[in-house]
Every structure is written in C-alpha cells, then in structure tokens.
Protein backbone atom coordinates (compact mmCIF):
# COMPACT_ATOMS: atom_id res chain seq x y z
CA UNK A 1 0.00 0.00 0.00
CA UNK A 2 0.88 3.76 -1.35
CA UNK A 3 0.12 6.38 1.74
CA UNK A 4 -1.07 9.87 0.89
CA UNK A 5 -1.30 12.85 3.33
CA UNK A 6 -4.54 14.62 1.92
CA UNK A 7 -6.39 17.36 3.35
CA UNK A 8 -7.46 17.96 7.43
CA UNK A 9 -4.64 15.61 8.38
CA UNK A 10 -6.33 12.36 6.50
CA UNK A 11 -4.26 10.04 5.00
CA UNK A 12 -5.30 7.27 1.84
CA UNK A 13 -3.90 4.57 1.63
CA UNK A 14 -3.62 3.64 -2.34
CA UNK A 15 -3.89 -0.01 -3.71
CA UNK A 16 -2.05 0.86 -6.33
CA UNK A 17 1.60 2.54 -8.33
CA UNK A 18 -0.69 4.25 -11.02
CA UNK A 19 -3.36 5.83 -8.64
CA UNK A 20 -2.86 9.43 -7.92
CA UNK A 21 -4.16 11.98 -5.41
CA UNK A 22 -5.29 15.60 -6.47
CA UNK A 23 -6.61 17.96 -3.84
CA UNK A 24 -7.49 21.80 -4.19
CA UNK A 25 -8.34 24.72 -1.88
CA UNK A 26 -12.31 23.90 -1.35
CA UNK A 27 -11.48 20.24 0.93
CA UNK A 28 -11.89 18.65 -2.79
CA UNK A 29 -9.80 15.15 -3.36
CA UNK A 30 -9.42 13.64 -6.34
CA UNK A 31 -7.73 9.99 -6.52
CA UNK A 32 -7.03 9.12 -10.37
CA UNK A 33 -6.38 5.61 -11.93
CA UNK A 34 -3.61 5.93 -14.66
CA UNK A 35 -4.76 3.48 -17.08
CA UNK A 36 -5.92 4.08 -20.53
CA UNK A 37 -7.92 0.16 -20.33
CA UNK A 38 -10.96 1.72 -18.70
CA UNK A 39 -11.73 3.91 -21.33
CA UNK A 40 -11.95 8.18 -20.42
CA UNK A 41 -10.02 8.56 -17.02
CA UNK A 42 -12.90 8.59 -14.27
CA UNK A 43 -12.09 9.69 -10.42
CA UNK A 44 -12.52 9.11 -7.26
CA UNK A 45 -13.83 12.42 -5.61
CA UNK A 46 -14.27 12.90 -2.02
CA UNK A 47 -15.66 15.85 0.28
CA UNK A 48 -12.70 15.86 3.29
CA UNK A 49 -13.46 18.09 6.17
CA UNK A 50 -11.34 17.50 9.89
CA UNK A 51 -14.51 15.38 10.90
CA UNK A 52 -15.89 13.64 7.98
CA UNK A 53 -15.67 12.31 4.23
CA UNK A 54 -18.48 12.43 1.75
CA UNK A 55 -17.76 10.20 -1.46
CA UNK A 56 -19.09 12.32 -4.19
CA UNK A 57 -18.71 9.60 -7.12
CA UNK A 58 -16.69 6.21 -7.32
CA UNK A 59 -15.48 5.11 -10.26
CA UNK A 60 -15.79 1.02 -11.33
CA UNK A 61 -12.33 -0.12 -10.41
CA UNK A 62 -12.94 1.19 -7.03
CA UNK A 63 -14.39 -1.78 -4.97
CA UNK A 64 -14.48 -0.59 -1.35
CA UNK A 65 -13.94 2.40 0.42
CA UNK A 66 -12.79 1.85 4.59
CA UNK A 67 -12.86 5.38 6.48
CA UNK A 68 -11.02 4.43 10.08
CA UNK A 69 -11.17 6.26 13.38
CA UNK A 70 -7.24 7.49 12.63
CA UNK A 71 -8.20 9.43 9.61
CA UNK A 72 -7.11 7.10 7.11
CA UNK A 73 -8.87 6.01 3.57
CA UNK A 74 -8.17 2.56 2.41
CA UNK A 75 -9.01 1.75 -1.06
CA UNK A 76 -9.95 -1.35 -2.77
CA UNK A 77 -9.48 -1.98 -6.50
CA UNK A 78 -12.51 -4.05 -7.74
CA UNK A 79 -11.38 -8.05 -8.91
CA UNK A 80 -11.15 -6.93 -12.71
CA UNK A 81 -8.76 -3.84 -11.79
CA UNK A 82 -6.19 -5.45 -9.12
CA UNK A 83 -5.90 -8.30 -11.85
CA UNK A 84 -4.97 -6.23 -14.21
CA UNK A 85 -2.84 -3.92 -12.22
CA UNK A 86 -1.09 -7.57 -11.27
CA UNK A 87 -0.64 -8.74 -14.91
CA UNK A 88 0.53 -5.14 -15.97
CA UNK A 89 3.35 -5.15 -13.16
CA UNK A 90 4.57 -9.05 -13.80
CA UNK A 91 5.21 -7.18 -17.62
CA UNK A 92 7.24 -4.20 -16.07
C-alpha cells in the first residue's frame, strides 16, 4: 500500500503505483487511476473536512472504500482492476 497525506490531516492509503491523489483549496480530493484500459479517465472524488468524508462519485475499479477512526482512507481496487494492475506489473 501507497500512503497519501490529503487534506485535514487524513491520509489514503492507495492499492495501487498508477493511482494518484489531487486535492485543491475547497477540501476537494481527487484519486485518479492511470490506465488508458478503462476507457476516459474517471475519479474518485471525495468531500474531506477535519470530521468527515463524503464520497461524491466512485469510479468502477474502485471496490471498497474503509474510512477508520485514525483518519485514514483505504481503497480497494474491484477483482477486474487489481488483476490487471497484477498482470501489468509481472510485464514491467
């Protein structure tokens, strides 16, 4: 696992080399999937504020999404995605 500081002290935790996190000014985070398989680039967004996070979409290759009591995100690829992103690394 990849870990991210983000916004309000929260921290993701990515399942993933090609995922990347984006955040702006208005508590906005954005966690992208570098991979041109799944068609246009679709994102994880999330609402972070210092007590809560609000998913505002999920993309497919996103299976689960675990908020903890320590301010961490833990992300899940879906089956289809982690055996992908498996196959693509044993080629690297």
């Amino acid at each position: 696992m990849i870990k991210k500081e983000t916004t309000h002290q929260w921290t993701i935790q990515l399942p993933s080399k090609k995922m990347s996190v984006l955040t702006n000014d208005e508590d906005d985070v954005a966690v992208i999937y570098k991979d041109s398989n799944f068609g246009d680039a679709q994102a994880l967004l999330l609402r972070v504020t210092d007590a809560s996070v609000k998913i505002i979409s999920m993309p497919h290759y996103i299976e689960d999404i675990e908020f903890t009591l320590n301010k961490e995100i833990i992300l899940t690829l879906s089956p289809f995605a982690n055996e992908l992103d498996s196959e693509q690394f044993k080629e690297s």
